[in-house]
PDB file of N, CA and C in Angstrom:
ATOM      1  N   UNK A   1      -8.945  10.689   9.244  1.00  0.00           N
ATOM      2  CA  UNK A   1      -8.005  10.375   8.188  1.00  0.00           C
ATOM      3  C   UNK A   1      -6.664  10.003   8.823  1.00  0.00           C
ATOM      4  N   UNK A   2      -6.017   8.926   8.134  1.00  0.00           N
ATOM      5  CA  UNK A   2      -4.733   8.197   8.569  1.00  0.00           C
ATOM      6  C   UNK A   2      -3.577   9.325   8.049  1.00  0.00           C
ATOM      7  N   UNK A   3      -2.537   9.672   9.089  1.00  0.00           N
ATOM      8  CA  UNK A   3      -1.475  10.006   8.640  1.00  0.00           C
ATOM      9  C   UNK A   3       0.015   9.163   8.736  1.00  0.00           C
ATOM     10  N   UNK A   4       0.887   9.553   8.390  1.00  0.00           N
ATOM     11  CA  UNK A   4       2.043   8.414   8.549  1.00  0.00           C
ATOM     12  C   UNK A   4       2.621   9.078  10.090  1.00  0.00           C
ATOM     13  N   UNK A   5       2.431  10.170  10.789  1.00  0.00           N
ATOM     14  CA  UNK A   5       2.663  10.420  12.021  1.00  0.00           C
ATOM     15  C   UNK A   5       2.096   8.957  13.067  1.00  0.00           C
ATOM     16  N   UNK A   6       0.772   8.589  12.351  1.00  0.00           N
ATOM     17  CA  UNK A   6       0.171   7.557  13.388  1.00  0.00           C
ATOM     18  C   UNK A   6       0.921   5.857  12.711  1.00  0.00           C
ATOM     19  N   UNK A   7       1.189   5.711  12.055  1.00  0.00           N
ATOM     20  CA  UNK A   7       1.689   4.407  11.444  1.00  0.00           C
ATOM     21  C   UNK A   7       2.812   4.156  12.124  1.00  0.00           C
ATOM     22  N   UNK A   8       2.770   2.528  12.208  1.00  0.00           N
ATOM     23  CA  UNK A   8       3.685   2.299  13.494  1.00  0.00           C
ATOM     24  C   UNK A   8       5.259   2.221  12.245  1.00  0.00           C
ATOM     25  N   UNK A   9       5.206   1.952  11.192  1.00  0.00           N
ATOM     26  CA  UNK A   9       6.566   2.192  10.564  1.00  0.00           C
ATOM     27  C   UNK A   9       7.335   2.968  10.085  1.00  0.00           C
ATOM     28  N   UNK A  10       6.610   4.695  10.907  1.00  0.00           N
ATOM     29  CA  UNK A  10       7.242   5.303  11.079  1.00  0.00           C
ATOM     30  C   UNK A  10       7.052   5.967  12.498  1.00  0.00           C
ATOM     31  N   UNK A  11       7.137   4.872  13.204  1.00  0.00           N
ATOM     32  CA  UNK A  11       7.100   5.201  15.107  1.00  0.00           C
ATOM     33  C   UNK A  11       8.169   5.992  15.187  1.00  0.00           C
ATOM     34  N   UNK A  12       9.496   5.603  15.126  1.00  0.00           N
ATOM     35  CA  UNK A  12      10.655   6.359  15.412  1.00  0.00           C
ATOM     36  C   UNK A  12      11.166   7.534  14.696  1.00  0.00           C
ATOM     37  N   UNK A  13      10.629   7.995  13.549  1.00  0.00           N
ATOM     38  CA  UNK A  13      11.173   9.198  13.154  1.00  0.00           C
ATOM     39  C   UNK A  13      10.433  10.649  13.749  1.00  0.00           C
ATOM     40  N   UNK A  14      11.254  11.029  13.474  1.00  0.00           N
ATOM     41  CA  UNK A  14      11.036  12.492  14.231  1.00  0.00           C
ATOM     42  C   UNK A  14       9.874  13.176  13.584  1.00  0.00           C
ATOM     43  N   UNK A  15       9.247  14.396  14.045  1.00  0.00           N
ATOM     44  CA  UNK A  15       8.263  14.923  13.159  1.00  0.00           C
ATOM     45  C   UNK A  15       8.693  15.663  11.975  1.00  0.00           C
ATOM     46  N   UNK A  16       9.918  16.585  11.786  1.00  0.00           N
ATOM     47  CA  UNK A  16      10.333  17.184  10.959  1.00  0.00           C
ATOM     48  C   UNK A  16      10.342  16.002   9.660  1.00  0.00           C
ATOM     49  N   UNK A  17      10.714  14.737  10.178  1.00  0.00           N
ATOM     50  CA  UNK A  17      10.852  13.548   8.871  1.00  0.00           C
ATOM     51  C   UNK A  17       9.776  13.293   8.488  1.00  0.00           C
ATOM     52  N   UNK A  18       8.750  13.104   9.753  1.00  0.00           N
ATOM     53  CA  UNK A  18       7.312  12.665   9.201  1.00  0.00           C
ATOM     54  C   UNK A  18       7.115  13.700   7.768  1.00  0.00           C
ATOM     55  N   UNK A  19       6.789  14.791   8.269  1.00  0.00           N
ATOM     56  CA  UNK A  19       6.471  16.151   7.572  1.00  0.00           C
ATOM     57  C   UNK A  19       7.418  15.944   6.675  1.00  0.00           C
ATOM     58  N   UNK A  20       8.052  15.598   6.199  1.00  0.00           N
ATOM     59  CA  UNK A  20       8.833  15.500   4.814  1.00  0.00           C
ATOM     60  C   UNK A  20       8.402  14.519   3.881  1.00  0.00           C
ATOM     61  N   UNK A  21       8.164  13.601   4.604  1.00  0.00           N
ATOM     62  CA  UNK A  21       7.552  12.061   3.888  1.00  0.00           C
ATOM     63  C   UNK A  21       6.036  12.224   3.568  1.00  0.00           C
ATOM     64  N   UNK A  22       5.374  13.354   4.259  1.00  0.00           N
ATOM     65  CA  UNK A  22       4.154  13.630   3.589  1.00  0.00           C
ATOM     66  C   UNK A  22       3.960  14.643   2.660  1.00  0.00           C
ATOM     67  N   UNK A  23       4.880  15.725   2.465  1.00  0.00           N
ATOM     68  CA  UNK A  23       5.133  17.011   1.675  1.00  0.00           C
ATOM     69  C   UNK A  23       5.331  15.979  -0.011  1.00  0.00           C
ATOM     70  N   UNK A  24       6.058  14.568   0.466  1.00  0.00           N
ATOM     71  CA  UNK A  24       6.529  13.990  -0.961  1.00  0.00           C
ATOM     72  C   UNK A  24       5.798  13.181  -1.328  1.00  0.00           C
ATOM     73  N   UNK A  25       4.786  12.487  -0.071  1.00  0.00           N
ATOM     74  CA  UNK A  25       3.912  12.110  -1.071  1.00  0.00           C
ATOM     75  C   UNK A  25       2.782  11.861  -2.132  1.00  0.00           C
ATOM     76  N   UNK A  26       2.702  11.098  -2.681  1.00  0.00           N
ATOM     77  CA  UNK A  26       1.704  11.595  -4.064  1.00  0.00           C
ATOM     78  C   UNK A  26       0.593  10.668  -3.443  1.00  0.00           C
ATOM     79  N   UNK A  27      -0.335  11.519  -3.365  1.00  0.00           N
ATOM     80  CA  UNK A  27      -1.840  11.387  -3.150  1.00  0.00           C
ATOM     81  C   UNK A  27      -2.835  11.037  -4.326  1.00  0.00           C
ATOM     82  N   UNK A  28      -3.267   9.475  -4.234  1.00  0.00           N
ATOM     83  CA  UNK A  28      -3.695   9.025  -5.423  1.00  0.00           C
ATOM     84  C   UNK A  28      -5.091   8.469  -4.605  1.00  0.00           C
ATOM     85  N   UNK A  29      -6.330   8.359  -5.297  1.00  0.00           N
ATOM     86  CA  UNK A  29      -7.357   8.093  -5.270  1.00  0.00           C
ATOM     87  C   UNK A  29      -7.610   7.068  -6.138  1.00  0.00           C
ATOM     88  N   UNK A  30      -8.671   6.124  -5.905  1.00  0.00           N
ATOM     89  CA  UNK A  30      -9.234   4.836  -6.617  1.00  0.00           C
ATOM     90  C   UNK A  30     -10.601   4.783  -6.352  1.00  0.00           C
ATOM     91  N   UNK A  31     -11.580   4.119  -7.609  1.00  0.00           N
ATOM     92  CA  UNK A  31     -13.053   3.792  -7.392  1.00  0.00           C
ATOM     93  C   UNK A  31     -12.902   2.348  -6.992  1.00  0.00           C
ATOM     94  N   UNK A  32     -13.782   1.859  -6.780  1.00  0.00           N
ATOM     95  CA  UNK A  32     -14.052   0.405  -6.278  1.00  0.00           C
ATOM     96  C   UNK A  32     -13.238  -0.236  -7.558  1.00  0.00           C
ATOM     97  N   UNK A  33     -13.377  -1.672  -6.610  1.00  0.00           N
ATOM     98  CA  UNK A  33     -12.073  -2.694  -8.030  1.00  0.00           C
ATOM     99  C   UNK A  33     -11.494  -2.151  -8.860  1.00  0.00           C
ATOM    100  N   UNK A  34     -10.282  -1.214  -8.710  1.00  0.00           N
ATOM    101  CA  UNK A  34      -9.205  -0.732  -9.564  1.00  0.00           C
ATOM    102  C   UNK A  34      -8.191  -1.631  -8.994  1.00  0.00           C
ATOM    103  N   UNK A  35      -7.355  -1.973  -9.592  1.00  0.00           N
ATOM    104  CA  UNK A  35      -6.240  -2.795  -9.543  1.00  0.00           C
ATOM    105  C   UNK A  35      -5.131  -1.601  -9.024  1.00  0.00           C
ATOM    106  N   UNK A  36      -4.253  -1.402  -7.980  1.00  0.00           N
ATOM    107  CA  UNK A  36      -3.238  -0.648  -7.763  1.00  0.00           C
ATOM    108  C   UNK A  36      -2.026  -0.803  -7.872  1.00  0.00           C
ATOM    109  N   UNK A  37      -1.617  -2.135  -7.454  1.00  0.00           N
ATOM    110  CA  UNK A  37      -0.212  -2.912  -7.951  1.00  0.00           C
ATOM    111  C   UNK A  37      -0.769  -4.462  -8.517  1.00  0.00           C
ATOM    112  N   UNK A  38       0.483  -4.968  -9.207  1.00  0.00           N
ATOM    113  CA  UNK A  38      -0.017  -6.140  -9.415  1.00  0.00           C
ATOM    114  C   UNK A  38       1.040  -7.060  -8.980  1.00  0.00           C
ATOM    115  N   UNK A  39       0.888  -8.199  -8.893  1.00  0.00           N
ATOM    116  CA  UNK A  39       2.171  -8.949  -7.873  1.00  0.00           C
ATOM    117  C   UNK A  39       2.996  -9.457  -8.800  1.00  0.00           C
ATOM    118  N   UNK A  40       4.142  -9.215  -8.670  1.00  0.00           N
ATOM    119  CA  UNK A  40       5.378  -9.497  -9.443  1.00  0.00           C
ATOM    120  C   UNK A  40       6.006  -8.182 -10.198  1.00  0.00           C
ATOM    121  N   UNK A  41       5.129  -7.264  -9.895  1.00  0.00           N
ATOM    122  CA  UNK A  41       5.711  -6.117 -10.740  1.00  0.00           C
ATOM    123  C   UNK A  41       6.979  -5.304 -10.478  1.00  0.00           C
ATOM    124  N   UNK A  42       7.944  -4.575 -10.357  1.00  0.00           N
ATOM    125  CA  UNK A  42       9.130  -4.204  -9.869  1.00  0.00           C
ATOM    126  C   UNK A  42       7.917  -3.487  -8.696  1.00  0.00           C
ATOM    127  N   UNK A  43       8.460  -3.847  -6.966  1.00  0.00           N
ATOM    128  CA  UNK A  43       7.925  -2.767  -6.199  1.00  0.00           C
ATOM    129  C   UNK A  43       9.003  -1.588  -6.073  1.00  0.00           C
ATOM    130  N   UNK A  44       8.011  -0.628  -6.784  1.00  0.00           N
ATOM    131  CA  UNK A  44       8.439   1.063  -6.609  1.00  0.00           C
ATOM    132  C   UNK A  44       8.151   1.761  -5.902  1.00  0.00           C
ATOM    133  N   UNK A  45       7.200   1.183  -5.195  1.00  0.00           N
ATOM    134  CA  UNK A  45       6.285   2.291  -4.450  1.00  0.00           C
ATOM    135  C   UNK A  45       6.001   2.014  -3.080  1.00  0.00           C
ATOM    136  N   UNK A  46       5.972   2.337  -2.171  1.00  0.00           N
ATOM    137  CA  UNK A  46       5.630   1.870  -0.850  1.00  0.00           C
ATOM    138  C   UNK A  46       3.949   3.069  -0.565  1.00  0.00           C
ATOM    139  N   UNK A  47       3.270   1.876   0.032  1.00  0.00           N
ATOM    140  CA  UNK A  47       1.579   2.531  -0.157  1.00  0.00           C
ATOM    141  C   UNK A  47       1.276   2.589   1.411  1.00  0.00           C
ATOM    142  N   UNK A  48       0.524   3.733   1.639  1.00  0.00           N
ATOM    143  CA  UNK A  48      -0.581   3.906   2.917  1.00  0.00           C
ATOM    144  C   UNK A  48      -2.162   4.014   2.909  1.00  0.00           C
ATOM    145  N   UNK A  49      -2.839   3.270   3.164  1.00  0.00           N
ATOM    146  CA  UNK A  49      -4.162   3.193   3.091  1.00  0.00           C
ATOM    147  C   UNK A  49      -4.919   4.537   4.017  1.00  0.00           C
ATOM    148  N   UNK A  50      -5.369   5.807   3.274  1.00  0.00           N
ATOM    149  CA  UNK A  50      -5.483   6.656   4.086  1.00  0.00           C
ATOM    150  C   UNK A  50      -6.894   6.413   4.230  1.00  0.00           C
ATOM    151  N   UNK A  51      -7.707   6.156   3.243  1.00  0.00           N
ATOM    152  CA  UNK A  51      -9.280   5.646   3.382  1.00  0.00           C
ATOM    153  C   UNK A  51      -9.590   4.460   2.859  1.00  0.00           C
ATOM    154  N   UNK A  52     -10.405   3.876   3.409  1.00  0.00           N
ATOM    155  CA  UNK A  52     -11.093   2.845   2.241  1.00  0.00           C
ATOM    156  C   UNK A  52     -10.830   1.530   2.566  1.00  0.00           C
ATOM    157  N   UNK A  53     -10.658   1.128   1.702  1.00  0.00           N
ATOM    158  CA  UNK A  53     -10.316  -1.034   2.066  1.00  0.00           C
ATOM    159  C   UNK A  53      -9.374  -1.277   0.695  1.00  0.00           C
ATOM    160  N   UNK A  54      -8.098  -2.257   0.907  1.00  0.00           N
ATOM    161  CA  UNK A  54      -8.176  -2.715  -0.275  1.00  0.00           C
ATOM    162  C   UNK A  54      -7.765  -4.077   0.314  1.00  0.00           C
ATOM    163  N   UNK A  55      -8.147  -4.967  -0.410  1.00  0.00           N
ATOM    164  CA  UNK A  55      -7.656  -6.581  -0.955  1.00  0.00           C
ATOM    165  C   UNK A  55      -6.361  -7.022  -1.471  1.00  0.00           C
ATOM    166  N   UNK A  56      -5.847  -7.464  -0.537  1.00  0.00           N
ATOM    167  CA  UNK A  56      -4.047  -7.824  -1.044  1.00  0.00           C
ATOM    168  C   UNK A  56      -4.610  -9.595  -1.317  1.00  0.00           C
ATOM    169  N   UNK A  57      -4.255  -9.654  -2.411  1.00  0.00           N
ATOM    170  CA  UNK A  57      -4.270 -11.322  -3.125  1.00  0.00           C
ATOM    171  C   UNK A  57      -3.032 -11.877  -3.723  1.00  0.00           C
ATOM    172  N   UNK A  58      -3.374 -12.778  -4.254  1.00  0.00           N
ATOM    173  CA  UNK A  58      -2.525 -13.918  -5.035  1.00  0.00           C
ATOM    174  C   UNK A  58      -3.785 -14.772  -5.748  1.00  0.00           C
ATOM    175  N   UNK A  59      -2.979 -15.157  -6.910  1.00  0.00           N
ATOM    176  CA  UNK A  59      -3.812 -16.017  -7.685  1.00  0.00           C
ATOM    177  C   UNK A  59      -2.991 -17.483  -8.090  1.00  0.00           C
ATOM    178  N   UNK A  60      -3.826 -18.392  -7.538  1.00  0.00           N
ATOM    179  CA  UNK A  60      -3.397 -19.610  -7.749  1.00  0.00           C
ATOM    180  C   UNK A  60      -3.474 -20.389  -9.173  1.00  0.00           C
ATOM    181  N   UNK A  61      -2.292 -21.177  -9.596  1.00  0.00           N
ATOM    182  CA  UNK A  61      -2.276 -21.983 -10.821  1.00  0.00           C
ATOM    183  C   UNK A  61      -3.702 -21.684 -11.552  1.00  0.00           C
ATOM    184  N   UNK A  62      -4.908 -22.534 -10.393  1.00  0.00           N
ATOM    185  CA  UNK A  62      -5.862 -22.502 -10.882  1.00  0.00           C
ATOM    186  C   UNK A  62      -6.892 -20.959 -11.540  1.00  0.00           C
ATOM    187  N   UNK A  63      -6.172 -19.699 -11.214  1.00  0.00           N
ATOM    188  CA  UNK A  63      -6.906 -18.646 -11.811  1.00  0.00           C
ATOM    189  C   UNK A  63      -7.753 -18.261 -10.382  1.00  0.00           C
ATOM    190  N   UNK A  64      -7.815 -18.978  -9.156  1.00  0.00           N
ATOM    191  CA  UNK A  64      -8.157 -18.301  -8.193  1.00  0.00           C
ATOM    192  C   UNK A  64      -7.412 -17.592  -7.711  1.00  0.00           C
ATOM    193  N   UNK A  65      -8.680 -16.464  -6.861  1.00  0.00           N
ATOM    194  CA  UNK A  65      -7.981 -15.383  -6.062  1.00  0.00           C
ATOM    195  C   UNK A  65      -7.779 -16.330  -4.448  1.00  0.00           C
ATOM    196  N   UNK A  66      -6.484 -15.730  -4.005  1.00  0.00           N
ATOM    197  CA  UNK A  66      -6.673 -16.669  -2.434  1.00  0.00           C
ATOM    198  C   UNK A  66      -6.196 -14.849  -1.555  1.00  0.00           C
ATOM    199  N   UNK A  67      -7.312 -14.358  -0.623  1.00  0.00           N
ATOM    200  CA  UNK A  67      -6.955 -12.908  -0.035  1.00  0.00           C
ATOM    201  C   UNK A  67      -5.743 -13.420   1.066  1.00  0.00           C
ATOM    202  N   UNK A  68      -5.092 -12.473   0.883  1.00  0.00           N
ATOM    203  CA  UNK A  68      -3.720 -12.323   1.482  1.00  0.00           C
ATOM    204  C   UNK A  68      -4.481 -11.711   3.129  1.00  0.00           C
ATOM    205  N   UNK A  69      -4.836 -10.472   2.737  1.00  0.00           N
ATOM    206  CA  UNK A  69      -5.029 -10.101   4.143  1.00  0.00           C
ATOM    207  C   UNK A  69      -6.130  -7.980   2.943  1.00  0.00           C
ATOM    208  N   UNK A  70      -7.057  -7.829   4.088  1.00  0.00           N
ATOM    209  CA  UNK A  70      -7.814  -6.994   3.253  1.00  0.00           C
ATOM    210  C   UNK A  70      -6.683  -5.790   4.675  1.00  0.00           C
ATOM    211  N   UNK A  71      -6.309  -5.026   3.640  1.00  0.00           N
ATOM    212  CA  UNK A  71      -5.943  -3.340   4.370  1.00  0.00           C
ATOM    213  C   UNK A  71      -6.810  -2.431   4.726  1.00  0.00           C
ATOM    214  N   UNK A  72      -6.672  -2.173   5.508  1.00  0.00           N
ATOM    215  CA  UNK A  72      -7.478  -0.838   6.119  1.00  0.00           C
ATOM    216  C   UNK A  72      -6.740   0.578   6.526  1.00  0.00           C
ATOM    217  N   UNK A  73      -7.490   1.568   6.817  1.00  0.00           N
ATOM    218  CA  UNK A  73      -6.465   2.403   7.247  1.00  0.00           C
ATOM    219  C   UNK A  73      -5.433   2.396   7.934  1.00  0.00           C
ATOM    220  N   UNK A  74      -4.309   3.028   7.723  1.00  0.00           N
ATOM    221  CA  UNK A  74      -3.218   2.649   8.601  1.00  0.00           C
ATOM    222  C   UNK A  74      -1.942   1.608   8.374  1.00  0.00           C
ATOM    223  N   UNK A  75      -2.825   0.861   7.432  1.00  0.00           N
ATOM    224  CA  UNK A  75      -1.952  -0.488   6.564  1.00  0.00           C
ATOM    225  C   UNK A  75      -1.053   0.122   5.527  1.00  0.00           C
ATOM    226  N   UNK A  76       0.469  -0.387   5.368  1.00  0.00           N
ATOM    227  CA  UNK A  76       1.070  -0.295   4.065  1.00  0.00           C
ATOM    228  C   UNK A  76       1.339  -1.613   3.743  1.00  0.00           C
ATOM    229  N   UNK A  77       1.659  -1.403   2.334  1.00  0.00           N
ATOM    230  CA  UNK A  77       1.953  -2.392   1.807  1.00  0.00           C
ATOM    231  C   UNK A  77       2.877  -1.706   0.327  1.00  0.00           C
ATOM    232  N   UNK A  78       3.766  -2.406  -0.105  1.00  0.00           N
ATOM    233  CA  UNK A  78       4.835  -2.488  -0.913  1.00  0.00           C
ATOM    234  C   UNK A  78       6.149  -2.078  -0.088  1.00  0.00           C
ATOM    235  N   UNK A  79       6.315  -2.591   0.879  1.00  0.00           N
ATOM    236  CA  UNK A  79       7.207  -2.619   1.625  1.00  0.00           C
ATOM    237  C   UNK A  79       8.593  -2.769   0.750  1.00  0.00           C
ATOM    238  N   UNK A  80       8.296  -4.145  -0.005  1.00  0.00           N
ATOM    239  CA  UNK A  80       9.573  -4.240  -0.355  1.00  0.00           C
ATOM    240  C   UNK A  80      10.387  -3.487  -1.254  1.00  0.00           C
ATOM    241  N   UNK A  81       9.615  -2.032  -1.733  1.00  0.00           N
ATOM    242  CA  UNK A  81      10.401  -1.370  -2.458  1.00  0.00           C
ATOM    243  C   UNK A  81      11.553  -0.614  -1.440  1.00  0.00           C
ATOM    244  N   UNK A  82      12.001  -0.927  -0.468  1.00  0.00           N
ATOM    245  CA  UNK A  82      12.843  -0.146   0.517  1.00  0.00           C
ATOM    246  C   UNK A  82      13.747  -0.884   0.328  1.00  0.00           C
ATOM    247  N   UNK A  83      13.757  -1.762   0.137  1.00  0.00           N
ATOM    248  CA  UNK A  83      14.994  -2.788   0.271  1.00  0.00           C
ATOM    249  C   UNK A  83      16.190  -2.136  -0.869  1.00  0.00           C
ATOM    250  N   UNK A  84      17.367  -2.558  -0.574  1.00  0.00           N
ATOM    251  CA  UNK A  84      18.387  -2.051  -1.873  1.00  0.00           C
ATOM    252  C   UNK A  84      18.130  -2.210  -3.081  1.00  0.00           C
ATOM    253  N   UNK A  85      18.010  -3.472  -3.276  1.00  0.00           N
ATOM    254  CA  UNK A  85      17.332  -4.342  -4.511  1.00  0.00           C
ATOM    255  C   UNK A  85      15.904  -4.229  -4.273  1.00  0.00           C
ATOM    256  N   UNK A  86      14.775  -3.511  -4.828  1.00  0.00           N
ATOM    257  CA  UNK A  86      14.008  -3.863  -4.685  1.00  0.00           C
ATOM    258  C   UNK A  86      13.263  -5.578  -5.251  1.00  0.00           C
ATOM    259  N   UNK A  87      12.363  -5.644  -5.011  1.00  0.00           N
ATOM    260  CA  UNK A  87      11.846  -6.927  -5.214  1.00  0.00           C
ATOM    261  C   UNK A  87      10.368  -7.069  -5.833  1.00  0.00           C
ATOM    262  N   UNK A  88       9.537  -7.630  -6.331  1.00  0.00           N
ATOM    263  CA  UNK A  88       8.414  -7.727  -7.022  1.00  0.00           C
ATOM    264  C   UNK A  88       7.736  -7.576  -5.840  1.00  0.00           C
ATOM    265  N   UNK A  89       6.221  -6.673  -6.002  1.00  0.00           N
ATOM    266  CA  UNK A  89       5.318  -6.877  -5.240  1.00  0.00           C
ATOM    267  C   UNK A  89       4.538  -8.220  -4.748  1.00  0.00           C
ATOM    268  N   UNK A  90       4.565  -9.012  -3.818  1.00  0.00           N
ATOM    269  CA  UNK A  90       4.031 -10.388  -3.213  1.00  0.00           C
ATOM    270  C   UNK A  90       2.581 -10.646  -3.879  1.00  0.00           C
ATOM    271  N   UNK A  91       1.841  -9.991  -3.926  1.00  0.00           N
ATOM    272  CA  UNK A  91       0.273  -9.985  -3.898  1.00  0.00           C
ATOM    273  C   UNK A  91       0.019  -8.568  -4.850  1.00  0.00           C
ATOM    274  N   UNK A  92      -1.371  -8.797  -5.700  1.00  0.00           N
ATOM    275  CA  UNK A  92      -1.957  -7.553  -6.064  1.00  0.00           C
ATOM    276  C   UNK A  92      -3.132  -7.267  -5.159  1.00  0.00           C
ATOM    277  N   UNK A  93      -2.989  -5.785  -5.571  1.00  0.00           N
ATOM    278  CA  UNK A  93      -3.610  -5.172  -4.802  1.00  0.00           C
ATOM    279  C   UNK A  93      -5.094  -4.302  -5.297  1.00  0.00           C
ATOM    280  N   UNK A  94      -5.959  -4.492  -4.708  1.00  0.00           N
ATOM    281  CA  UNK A  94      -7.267  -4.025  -5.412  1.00  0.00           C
ATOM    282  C   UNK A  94      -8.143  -3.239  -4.585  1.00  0.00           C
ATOM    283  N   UNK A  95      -8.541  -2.551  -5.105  1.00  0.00           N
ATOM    284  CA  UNK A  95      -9.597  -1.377  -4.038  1.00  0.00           C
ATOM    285  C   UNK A  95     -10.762  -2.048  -3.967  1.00  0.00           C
ATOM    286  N   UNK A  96     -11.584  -1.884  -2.979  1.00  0.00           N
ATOM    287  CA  UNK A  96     -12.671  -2.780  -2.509  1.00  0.00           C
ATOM    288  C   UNK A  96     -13.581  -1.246  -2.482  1.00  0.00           C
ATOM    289  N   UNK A  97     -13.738  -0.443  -2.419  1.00  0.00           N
ATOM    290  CA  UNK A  97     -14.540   0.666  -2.755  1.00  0.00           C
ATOM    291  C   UNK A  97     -13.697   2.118  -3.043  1.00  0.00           C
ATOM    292  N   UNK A  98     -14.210   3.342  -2.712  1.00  0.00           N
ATOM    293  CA  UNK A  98     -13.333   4.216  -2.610  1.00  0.00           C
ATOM    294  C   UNK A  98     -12.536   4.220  -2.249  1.00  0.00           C
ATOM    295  N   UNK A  99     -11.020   4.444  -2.517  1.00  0.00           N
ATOM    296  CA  UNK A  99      -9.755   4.486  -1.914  1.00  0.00           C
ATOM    297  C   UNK A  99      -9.155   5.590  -1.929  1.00  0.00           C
ATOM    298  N   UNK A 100      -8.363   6.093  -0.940  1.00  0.00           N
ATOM    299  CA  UNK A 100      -7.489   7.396  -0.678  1.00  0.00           C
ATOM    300  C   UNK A 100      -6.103   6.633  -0.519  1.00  0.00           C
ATOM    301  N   UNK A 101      -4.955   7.014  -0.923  1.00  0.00           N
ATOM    302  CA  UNK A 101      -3.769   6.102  -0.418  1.00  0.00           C
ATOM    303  C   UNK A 101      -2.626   7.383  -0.790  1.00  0.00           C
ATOM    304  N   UNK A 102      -1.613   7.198  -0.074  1.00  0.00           N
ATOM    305  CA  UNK A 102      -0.158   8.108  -0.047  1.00  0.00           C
ATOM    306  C   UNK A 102       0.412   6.799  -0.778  1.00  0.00           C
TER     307      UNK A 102
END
């Protein structure tokens, strides 16, 4: 199992921080194809893939999906809720089977 001790975007913090950033976060589970964010939505949340796979997309004019890039453990994504302003999520995001995520 992935912790944020091993994730490289939080290489530089100390362990006492790690251990804080995991005490807070909320541990959510998904079955296959659940939708987790959707793209454009306010990003609130910054995500860690602790198990599982998910599918970061975009959907074109045409109603296609075009995959961004599939996550695996270790991957975050909603980055951009860190920013001051946050910003809409780029891509939605979908579980490709069981999912574990912080």
């Amino acid at each position: 199992m992935i912790s944020p001790a091993s994730v490289q975007l939080f290489s530089d913090l100390q362990q006492h921080e790690i251990k804080a950033i995991e005490a807070a976060a909320i541990r959510r589970k998904f079955e296959a194809s659940r939708i987790i964010v959707t793209a454009n939505e306010p990003a609130k949340s910054l995500f860690l893939v602790v198990t599982g796979c998910v599918d970061y997309f975009v959907t074109n004019e045409a109603g296609n999906e075009i995959l961004l890039r599939r996550l695996i453990p270790g991957d975050v994504f909603g980055v951009g809720s860190l920013l001051s302003r946050p910003i809409g999520y780029i891509g939605t995001a979908r579980s490709v089977g069981p999912v574990n995520i912080f």
